[in-house]
N, C-alpha and C. Protein backbone atom coordinates (compact mmCIF):
# COMPACT_ATOMS: atom_id res chain seq x y z
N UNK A 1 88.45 71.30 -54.85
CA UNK A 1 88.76 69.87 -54.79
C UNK A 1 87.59 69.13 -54.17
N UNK A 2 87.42 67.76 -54.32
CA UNK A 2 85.89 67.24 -54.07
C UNK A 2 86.50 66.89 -52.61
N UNK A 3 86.27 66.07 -52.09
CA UNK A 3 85.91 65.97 -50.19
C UNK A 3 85.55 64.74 -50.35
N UNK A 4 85.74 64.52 -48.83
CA UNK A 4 85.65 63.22 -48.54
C UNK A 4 84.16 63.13 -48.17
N UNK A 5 83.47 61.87 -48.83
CA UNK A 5 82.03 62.28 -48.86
C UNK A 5 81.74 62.32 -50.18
N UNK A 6 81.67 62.93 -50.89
CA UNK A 6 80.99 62.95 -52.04
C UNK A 6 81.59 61.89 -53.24
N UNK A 7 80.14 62.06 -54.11
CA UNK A 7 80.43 61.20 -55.14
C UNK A 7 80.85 61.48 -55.84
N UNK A 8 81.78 60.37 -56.70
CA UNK A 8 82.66 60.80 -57.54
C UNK A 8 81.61 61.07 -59.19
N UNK A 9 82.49 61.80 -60.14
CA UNK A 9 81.70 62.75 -61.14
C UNK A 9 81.33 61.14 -62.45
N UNK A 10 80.59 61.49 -63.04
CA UNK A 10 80.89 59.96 -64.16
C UNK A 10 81.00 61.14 -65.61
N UNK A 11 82.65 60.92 -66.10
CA UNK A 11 82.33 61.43 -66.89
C UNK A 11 83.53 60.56 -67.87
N UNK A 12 83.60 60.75 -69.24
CA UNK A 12 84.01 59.50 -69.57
C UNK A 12 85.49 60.20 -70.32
N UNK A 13 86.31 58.92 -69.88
CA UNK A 13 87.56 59.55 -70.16
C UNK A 13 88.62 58.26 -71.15
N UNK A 14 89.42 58.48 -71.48
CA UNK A 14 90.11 57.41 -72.90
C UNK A 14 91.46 56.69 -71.99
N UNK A 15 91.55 55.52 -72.03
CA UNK A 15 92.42 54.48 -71.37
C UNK A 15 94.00 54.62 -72.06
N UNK A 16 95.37 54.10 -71.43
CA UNK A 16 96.13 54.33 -72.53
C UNK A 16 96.20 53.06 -74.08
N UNK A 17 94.96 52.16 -73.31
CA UNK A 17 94.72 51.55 -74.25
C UNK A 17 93.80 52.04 -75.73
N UNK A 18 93.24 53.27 -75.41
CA UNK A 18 92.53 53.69 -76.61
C UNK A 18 90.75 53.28 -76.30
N UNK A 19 90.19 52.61 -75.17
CA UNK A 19 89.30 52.24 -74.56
C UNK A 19 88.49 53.22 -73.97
N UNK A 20 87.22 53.80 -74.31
CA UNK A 20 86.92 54.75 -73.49
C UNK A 20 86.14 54.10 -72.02
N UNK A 21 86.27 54.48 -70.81
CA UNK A 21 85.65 54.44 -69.74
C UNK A 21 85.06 55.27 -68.86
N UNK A 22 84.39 55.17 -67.96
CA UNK A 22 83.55 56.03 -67.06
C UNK A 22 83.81 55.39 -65.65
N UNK A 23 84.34 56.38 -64.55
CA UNK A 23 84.15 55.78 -63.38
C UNK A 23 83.32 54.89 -62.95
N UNK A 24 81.96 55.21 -63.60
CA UNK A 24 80.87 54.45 -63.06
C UNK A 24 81.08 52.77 -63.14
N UNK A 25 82.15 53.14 -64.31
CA UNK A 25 81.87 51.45 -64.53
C UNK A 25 82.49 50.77 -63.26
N UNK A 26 83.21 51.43 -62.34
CA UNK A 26 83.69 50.74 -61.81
C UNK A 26 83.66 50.36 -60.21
N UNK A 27 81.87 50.69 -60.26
CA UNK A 27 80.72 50.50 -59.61
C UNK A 27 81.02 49.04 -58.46
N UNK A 28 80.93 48.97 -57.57
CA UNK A 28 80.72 48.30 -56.81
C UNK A 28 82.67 47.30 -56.46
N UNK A 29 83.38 47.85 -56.95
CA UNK A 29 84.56 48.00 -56.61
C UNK A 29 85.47 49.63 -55.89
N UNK A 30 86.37 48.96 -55.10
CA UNK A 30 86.95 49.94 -54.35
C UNK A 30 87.76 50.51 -55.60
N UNK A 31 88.43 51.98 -55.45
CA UNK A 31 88.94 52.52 -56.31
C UNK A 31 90.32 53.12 -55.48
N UNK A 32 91.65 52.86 -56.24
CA UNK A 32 92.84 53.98 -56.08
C UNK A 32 92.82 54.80 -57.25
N UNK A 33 92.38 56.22 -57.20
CA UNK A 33 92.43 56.94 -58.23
C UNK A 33 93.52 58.02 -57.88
N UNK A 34 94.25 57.91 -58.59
CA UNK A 34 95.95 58.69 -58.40
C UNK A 34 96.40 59.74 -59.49
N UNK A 35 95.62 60.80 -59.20
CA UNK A 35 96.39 61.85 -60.30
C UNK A 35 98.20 62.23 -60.00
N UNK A 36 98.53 62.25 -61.20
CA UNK A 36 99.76 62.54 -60.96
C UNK A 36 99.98 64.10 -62.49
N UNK A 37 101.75 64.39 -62.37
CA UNK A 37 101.36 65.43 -63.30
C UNK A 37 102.11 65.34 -64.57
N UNK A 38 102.70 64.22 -65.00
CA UNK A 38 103.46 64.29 -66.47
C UNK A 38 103.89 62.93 -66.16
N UNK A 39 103.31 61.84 -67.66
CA UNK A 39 103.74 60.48 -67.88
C UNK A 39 105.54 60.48 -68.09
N UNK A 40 106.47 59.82 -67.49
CA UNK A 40 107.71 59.32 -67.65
C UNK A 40 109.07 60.53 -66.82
N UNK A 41 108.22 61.34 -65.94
CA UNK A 41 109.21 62.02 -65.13
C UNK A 41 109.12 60.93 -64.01
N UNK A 42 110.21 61.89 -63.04
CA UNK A 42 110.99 61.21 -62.08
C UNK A 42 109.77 60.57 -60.78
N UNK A 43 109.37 61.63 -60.30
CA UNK A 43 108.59 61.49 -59.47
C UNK A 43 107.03 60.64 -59.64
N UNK A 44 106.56 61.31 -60.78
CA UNK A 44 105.23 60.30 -61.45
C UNK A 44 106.04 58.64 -61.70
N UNK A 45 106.95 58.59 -61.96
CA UNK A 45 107.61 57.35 -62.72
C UNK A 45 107.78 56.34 -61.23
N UNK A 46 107.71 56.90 -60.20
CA UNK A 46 108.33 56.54 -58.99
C UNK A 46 106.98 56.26 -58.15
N UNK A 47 106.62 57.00 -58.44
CA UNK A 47 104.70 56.08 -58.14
C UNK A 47 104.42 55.31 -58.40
N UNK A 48 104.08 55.36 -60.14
CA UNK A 48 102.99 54.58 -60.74
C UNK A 48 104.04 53.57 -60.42
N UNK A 49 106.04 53.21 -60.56
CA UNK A 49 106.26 51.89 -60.44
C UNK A 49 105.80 51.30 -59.19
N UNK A 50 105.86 52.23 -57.70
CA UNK A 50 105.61 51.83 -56.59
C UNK A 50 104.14 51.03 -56.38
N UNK A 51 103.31 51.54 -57.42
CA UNK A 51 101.79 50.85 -57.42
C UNK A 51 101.73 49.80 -58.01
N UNK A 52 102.58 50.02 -58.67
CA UNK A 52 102.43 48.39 -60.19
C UNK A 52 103.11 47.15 -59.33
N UNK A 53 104.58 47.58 -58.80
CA UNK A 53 104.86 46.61 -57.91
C UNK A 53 104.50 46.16 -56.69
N UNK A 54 103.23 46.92 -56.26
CA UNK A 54 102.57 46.54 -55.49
C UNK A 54 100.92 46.39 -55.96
N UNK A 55 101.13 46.11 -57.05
CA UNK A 55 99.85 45.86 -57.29
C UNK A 55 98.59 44.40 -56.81
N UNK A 56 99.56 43.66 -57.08
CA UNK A 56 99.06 42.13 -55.89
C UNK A 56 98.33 42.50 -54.67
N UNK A 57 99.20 43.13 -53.87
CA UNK A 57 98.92 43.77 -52.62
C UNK A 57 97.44 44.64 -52.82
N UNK A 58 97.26 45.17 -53.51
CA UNK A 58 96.19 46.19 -53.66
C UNK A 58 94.77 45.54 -54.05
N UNK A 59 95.16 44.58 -55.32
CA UNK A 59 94.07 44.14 -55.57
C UNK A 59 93.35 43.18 -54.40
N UNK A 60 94.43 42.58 -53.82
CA UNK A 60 94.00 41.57 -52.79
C UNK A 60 93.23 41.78 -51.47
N UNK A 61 93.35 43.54 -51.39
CA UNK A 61 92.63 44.23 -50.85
C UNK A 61 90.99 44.36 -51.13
N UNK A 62 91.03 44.07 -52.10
CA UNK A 62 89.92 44.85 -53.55
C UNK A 62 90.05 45.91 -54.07
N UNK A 63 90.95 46.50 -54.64
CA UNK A 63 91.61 47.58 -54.97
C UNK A 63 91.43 47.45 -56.35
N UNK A 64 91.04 48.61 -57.42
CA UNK A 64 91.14 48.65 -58.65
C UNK A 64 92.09 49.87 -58.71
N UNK A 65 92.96 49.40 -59.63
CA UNK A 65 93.70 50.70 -59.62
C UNK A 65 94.06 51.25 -61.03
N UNK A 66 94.36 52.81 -60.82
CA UNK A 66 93.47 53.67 -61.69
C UNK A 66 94.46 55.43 -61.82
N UNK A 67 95.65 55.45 -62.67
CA UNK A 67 96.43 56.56 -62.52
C UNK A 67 95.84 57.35 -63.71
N UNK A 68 96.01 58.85 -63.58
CA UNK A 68 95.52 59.81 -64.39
C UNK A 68 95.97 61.11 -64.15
N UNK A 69 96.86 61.32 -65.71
CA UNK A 69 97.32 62.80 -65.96
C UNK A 69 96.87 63.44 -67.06
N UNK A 70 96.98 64.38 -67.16
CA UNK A 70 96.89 65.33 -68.47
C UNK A 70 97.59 64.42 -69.84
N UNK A 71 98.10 63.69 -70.13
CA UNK A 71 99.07 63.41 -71.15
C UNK A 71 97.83 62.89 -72.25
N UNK A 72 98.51 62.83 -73.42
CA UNK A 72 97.68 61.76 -74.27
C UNK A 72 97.80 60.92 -74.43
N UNK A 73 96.86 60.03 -75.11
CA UNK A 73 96.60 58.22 -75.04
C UNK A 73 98.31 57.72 -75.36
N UNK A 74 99.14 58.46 -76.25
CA UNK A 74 99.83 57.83 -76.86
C UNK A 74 101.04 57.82 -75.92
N UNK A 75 100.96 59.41 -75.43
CA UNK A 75 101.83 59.32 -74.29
C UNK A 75 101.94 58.31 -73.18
N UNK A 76 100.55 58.02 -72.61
CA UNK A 76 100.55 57.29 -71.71
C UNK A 76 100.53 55.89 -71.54
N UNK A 77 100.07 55.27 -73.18
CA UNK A 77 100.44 53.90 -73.75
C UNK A 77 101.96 53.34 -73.91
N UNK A 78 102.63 54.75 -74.29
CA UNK A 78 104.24 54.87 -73.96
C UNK A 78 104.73 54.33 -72.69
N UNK A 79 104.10 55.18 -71.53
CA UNK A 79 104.64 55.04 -70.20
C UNK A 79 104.02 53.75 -70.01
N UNK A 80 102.86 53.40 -69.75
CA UNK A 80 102.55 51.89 -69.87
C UNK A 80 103.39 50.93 -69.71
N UNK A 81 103.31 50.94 -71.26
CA UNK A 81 104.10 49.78 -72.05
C UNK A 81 105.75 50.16 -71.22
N UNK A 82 106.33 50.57 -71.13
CA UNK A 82 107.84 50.88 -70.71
C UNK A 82 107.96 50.32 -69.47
N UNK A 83 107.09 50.23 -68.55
CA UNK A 83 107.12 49.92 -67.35
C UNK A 83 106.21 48.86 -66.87
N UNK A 84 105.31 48.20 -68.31
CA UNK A 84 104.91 46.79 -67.99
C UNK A 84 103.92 47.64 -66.67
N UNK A 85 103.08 48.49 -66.76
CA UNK A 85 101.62 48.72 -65.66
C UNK A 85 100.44 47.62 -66.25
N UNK A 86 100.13 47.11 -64.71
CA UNK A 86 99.02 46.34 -64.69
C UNK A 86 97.61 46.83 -64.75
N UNK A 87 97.77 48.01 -64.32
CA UNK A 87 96.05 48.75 -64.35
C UNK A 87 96.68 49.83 -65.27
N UNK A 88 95.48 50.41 -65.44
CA UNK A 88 94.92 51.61 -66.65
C UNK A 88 95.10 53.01 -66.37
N UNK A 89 95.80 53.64 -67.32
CA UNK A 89 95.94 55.00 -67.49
C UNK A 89 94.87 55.89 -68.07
N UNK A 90 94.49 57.23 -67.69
CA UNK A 90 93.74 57.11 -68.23
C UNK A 90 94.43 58.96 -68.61
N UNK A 91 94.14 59.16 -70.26
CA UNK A 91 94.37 60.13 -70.68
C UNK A 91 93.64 61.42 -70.69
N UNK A 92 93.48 62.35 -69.76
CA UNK A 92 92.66 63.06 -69.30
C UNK A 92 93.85 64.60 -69.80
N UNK A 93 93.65 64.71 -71.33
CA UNK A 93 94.15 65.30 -72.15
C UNK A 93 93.39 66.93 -72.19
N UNK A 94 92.25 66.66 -71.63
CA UNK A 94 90.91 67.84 -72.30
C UNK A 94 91.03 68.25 -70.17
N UNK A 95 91.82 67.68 -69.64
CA UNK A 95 91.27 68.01 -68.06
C UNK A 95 89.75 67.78 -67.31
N UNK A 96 89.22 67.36 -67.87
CA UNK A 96 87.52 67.19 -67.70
C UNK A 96 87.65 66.41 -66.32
N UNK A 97 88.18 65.49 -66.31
CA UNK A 97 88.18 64.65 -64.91
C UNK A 97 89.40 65.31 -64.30
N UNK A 98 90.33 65.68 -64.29
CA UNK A 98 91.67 66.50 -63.59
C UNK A 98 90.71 67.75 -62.60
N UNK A 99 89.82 68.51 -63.57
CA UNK A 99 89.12 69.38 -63.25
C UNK A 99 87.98 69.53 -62.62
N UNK A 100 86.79 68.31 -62.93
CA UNK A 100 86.16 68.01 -62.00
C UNK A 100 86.78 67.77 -60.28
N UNK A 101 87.82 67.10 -60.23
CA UNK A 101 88.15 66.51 -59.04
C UNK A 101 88.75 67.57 -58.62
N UNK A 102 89.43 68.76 -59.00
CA UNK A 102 90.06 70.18 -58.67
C UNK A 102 90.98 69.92 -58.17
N UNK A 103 91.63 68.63 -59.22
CA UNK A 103 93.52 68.54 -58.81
C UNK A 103 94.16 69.42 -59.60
N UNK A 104 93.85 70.45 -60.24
CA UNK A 104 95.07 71.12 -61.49
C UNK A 104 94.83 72.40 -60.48
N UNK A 105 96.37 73.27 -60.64
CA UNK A 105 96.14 74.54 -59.39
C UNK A 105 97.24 75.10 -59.21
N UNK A 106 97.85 75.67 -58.83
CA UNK A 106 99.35 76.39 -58.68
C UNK A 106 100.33 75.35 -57.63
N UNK A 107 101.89 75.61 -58.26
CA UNK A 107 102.26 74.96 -57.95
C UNK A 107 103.89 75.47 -57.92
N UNK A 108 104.81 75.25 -57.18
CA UNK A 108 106.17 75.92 -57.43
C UNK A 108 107.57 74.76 -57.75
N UNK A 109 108.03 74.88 -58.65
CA UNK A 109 109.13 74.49 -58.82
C UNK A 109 110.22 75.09 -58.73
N UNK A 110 111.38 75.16 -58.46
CA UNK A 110 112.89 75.78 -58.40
C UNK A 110 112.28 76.96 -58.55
N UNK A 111 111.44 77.46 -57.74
CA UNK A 111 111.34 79.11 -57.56
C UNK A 111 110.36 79.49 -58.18
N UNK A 112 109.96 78.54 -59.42
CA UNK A 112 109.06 79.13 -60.30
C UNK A 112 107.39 78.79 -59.82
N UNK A 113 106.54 79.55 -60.12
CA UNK A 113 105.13 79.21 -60.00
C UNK A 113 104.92 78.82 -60.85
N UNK A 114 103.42 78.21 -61.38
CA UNK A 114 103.09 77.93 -62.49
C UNK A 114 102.03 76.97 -62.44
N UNK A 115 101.09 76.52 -63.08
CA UNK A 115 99.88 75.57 -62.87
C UNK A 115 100.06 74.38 -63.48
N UNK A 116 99.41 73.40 -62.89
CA UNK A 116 99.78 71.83 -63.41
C UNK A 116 98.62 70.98 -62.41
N UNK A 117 99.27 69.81 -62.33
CA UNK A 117 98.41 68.80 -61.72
C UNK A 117 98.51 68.69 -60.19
N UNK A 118 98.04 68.92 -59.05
CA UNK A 118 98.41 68.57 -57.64
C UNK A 118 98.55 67.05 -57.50
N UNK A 119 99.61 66.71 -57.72
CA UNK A 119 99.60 65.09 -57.11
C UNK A 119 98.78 64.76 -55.83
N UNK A 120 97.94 64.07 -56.13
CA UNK A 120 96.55 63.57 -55.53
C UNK A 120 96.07 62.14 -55.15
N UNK A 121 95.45 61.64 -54.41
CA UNK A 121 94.90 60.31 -54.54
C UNK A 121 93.65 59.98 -53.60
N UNK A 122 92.69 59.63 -54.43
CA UNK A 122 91.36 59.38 -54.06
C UNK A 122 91.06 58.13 -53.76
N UNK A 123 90.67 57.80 -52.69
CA UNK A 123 90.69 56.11 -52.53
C UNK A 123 88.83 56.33 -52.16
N UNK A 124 88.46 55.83 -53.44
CA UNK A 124 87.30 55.51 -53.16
C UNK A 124 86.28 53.98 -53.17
N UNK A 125 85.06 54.03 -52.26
CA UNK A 125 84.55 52.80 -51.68
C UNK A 125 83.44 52.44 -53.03
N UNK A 126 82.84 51.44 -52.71
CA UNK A 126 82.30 50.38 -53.71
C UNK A 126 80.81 51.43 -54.52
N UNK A 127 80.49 52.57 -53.40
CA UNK A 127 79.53 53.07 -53.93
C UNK A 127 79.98 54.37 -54.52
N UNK A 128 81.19 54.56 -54.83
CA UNK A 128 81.41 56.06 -55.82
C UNK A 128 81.66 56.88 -55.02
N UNK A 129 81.48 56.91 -53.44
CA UNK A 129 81.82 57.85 -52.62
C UNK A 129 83.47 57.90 -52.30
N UNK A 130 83.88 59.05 -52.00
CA UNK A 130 85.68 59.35 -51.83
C UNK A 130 85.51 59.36 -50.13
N UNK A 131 86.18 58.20 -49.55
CA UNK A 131 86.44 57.42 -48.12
C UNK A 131 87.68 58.54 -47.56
N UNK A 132 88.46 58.85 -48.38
CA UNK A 132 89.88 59.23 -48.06
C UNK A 132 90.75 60.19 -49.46
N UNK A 133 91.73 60.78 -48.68
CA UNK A 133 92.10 61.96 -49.72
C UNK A 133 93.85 61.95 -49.67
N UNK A 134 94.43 61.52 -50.24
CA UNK A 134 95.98 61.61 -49.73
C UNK A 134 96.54 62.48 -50.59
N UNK A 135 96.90 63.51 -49.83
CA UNK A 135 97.57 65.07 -51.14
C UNK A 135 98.84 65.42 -50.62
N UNK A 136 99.30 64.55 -49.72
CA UNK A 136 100.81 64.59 -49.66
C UNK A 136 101.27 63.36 -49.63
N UNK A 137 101.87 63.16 -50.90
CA UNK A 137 102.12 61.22 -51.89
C UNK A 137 103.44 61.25 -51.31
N UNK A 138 103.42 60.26 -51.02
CA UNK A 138 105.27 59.49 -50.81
C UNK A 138 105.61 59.05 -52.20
N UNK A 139 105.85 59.76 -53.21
CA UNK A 139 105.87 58.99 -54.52
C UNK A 139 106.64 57.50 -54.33
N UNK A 140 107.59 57.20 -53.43
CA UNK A 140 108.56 55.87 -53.18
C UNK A 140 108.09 54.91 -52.24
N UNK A 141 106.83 55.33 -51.59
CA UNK A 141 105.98 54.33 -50.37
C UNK A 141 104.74 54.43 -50.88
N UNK A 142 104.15 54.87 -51.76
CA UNK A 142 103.16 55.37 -51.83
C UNK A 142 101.70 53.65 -51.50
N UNK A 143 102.24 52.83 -51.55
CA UNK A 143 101.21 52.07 -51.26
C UNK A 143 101.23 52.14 -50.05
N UNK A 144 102.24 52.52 -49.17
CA UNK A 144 102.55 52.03 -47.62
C UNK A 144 101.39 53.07 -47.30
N UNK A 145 101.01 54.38 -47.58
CA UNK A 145 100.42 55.29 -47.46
C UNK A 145 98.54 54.97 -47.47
N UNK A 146 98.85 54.42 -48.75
CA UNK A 146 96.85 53.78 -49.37
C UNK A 146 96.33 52.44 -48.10
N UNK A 147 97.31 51.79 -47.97
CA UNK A 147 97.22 50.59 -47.39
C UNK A 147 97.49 50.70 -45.70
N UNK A 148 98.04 51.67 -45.17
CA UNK A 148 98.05 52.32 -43.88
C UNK A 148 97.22 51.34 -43.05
């Protein structure tokens, strides 16, 4: 997993708008980058709404905000659109950015092991560097957490 300190990777990944982007672009703004692990379950669903409805709050911070799972564009244009999100999904289908950042990893459900996404969040500063690391999400406070 990357550390607090280093720069984040530029590698370019597809919006649920169908838009391709690169972290870089988003250069000289603060970043909430929030992996989560499947568009329209309980817990991811309970985030991304907790961010969207606090999204005012965030930007007013200078906050760009910025969720990303494994799903595809279409999936995540789905979840989107259903829940009216103000910032960008980004479909990280191939893991390239999931994997760079070394959020995908073992994980247990009802007993079971198995690999997926570590719900994650990178709050990074205007120059690409990661300020802060939050890997245990309040999926239902979760801004109370970023905004601390």
């Amino acid at each position: 997993m990357l550390k607090i300190g280093d720069k984040i990777p530029n590698i370019n990944v597809t919006t649920h708008k169908g838009e391709s982007v690169n972290l870089s672009d988003f250069k000289g703004k603060k970043i909430v980058l929030f992996f989560y692990p499947r568009a329209n379950t309980p817990g991811c669903t309970a985030q991304s709404c907790n961010l969207n409805d606090n999204y005012s709050k965030l930007t007013a911070q200078g906050y760009e905000v910025i969720g990303v799972s494994p799903d595809t564009v279409d999936k995540q244009n789905k979840f989107a659109d259903k829940f009216g999100f103000k910032y960008n999904l980004l479909a990280d289908d191939s893991r390239e950015l999931i994997d760079a950042f070394g959020v995908w990893g073992k994980k247990k459900f009802r007993g079971n092991e198995y690999e997926g996404v570590l719900r994650t969040t990178f709050i990074i500063n205007e120059e690409g560097v990661i300020e802060r690391i939050i890997d245990k999400v309040n999926t239902k406070e979760h801004t109370d957490q970023i905004i601390d």
